[in-house]
N, C-alpha and C. Protein backbone atom coordinates (compact mmCIF):
# COMPACT_ATOMS: atom_id res chain seq x y z
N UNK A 1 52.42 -56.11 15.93
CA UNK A 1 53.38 -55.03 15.96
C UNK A 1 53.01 -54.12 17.12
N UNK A 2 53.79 -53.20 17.90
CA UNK A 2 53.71 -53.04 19.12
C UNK A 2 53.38 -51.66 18.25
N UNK A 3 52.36 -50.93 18.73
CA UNK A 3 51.77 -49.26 18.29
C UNK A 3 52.39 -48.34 18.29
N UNK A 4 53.57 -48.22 19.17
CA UNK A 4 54.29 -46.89 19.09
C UNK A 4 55.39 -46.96 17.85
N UNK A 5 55.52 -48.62 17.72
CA UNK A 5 56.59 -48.61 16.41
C UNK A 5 56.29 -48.18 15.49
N UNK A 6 56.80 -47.74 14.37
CA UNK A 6 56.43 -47.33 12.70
C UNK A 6 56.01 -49.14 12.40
N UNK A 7 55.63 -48.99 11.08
CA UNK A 7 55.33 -50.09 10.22
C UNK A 7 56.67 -50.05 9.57
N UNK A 8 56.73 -51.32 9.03
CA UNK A 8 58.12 -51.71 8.19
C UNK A 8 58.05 -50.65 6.63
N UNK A 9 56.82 -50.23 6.04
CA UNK A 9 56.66 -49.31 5.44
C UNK A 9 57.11 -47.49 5.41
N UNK A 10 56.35 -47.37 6.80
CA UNK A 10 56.75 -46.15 7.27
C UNK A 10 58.21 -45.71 7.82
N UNK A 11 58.18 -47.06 8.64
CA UNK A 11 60.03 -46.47 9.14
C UNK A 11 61.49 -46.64 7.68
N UNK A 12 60.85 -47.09 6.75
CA UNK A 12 61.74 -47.21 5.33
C UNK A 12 61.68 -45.69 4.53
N UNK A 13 60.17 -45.28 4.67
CA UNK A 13 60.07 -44.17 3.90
C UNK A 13 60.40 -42.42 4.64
N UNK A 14 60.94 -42.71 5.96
CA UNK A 14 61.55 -42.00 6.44
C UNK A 14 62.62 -41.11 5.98
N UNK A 15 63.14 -40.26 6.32
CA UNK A 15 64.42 -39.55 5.82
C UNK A 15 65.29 -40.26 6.42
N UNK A 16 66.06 -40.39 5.78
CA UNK A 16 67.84 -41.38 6.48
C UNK A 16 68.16 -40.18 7.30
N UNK A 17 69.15 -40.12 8.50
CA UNK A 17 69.51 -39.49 9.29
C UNK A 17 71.11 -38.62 8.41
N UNK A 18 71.40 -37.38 8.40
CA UNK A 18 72.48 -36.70 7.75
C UNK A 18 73.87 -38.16 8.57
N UNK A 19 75.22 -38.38 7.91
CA UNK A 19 76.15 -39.25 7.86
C UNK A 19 76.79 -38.36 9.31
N UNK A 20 77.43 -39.27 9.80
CA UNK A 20 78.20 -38.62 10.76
C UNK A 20 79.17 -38.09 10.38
N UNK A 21 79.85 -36.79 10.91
CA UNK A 21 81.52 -36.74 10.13
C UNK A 21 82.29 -38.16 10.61
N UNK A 22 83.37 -37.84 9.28
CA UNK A 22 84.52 -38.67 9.04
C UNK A 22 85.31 -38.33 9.96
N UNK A 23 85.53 -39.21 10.69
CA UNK A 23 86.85 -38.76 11.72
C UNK A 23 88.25 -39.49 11.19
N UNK A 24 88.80 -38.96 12.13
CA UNK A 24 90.68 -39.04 11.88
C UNK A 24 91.01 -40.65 12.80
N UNK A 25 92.29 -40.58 12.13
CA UNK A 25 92.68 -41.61 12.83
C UNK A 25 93.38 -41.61 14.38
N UNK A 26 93.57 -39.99 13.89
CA UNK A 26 94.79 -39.29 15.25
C UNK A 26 93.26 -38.36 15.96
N UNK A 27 93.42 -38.52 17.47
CA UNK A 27 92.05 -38.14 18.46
C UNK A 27 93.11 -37.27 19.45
N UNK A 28 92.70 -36.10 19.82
CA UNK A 28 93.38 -35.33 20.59
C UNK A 28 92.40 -35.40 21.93
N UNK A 29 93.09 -35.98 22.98
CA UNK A 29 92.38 -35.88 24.25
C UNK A 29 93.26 -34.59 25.09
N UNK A 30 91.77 -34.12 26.00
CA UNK A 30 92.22 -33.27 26.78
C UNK A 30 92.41 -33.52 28.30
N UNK A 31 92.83 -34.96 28.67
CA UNK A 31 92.90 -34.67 30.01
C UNK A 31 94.43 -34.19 30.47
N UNK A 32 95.49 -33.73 29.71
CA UNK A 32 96.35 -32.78 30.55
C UNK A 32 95.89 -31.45 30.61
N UNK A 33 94.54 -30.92 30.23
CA UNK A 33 94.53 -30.08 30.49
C UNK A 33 94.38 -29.53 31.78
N UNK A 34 93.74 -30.28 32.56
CA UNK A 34 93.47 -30.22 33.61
C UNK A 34 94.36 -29.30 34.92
N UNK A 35 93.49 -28.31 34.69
CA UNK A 35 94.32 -27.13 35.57
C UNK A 35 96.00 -26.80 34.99
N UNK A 36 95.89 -26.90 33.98
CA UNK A 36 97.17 -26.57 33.19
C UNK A 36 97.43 -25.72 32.18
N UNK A 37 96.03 -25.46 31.79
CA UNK A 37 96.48 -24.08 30.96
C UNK A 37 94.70 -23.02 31.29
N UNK A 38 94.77 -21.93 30.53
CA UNK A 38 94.08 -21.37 30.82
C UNK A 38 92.58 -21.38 29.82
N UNK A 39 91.41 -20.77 29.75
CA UNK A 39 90.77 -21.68 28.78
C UNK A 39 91.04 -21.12 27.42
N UNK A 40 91.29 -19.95 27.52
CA UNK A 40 91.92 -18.94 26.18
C UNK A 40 93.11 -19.98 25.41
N UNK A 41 93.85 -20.47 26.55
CA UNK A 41 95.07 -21.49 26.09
C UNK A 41 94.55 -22.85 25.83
N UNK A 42 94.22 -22.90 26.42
CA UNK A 42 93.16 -24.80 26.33
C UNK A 42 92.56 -24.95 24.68
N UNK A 43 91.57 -23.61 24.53
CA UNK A 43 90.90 -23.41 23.12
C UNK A 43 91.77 -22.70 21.48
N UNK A 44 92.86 -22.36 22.38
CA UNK A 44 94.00 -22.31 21.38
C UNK A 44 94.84 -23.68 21.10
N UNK A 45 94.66 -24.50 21.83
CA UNK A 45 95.80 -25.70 21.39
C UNK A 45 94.64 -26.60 20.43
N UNK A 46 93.39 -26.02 21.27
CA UNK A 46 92.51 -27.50 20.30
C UNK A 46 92.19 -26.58 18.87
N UNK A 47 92.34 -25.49 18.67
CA UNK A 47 91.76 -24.88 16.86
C UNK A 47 93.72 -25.35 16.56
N UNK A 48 94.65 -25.43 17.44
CA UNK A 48 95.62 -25.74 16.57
C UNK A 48 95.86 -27.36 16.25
N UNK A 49 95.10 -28.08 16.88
CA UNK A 49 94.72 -29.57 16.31
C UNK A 49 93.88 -29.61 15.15
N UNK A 50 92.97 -28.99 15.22
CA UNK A 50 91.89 -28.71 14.28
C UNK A 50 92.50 -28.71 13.10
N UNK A 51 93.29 -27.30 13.31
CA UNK A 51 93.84 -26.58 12.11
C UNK A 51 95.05 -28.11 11.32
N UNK A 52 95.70 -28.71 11.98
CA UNK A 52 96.53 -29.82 11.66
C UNK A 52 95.91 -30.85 11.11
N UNK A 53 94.56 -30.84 10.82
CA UNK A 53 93.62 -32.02 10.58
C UNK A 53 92.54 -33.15 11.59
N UNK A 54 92.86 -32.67 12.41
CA UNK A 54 92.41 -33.66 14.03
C UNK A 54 90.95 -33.17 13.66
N UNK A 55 90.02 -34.34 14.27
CA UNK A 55 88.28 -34.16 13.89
C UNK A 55 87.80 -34.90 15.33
N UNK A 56 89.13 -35.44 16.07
CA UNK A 56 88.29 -36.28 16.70
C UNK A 56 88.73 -35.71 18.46
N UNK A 57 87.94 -35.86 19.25
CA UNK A 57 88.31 -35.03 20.54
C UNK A 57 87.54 -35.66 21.72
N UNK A 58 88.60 -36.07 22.73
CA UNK A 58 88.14 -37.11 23.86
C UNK A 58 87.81 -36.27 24.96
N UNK A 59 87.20 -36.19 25.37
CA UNK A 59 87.11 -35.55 27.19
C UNK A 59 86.23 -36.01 28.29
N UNK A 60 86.00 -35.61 29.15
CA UNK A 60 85.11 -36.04 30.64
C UNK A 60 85.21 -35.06 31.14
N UNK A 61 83.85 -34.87 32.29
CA UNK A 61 83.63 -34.46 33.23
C UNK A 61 84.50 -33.82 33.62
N UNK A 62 85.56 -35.01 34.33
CA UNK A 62 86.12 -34.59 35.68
C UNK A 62 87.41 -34.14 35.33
N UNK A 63 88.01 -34.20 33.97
CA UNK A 63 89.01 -33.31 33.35
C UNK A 63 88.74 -31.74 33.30
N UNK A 64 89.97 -31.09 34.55
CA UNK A 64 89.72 -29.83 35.10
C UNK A 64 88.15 -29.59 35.99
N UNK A 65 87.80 -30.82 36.32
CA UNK A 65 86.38 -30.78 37.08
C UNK A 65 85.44 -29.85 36.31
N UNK A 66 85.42 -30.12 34.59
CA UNK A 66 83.97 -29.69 33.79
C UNK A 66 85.21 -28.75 33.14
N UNK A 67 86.31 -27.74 33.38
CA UNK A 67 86.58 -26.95 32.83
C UNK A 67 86.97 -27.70 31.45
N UNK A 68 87.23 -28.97 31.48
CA UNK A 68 87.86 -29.43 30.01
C UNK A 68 86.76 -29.23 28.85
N UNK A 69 85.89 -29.82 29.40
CA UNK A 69 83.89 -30.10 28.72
C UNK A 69 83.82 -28.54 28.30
N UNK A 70 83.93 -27.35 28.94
CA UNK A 70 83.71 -25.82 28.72
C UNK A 70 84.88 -25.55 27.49
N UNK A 71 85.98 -25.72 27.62
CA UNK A 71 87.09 -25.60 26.60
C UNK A 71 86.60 -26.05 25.57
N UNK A 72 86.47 -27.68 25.35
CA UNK A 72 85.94 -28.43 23.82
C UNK A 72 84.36 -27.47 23.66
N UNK A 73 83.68 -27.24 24.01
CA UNK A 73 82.31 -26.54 23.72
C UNK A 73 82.68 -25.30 23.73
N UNK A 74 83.50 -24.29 23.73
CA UNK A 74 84.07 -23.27 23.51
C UNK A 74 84.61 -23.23 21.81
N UNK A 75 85.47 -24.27 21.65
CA UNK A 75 86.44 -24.87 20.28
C UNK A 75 85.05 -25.11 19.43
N UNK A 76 84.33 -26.56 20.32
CA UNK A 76 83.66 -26.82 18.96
C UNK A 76 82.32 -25.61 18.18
N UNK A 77 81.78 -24.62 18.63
CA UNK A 77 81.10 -23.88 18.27
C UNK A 77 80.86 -23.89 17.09
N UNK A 78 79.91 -24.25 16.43
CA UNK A 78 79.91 -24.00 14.75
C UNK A 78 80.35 -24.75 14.02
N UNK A 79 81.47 -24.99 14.65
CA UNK A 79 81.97 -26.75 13.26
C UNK A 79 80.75 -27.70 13.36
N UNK A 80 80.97 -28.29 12.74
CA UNK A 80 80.04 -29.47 12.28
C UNK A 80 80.65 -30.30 11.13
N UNK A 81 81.72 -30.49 11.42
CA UNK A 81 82.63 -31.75 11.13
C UNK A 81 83.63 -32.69 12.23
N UNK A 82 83.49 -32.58 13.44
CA UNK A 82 83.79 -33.07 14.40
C UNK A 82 83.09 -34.51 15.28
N UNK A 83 84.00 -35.02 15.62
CA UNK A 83 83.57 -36.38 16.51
C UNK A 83 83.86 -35.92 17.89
N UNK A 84 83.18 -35.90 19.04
CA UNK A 84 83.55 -35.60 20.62
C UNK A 84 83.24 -36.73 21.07
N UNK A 85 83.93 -37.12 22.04
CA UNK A 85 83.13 -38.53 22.85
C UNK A 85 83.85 -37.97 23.96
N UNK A 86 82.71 -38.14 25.35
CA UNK A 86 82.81 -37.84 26.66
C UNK A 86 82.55 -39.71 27.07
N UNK A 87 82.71 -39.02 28.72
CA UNK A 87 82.18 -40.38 29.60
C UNK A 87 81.47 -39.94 30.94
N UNK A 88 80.70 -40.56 31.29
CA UNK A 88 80.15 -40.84 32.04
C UNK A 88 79.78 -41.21 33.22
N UNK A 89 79.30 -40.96 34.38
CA UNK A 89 79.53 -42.13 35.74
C UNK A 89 81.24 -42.43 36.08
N UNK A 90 81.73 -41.10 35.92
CA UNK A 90 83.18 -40.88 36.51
C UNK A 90 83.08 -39.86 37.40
N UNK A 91 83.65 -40.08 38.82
CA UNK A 91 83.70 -39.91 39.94
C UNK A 91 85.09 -39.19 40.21
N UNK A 92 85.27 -38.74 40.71
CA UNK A 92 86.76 -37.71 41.51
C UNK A 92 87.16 -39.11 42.68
């Protein structure tokens, strides 16, 4: 067994990790936001997804070049029933 691993003992008697939230079936992405509304407006349309049931929320980088990423981290503050998925190694 390689040393930094747990034992098949130890890594069982671990704490299980808390469940992820349940997400929706319906995912509100923000790339029209992009230079299209303001972030006061941006973070008002996503608590009014929220508020409709939406858990799940797409964005990137380069949506509004980061301003989209600032909007959803504005919205998500404090919830902790939400799914976000960004990407990565996206270029302008």
């Amino acid at each position: 067994m390689h040393p930094s691993l747990p034992s098949p003992a130890e890594a069982h008697s671990r704490q299980k990790p808390a469940p992820l939230p349940e997400t929706t079936r319906l995912g509100f992405g923000i790339a029209p936001f992009s230079g299209s509304f303001s972030s006061a407006q941006a973070v008002a349309l996503l608590n009014a997804a929220y508020e409709s049931g939406v858990r799940h929320f797409d964005t990137a980088p380069i949506y509004g070049w980061g301003e989209g990423e600032e909007s959803v981290g504005a919205f998500a503050a404090g919830k902790r029933d939400l799914t976000i998925v960004t990407k990565a190694g996206m270029s302008p």
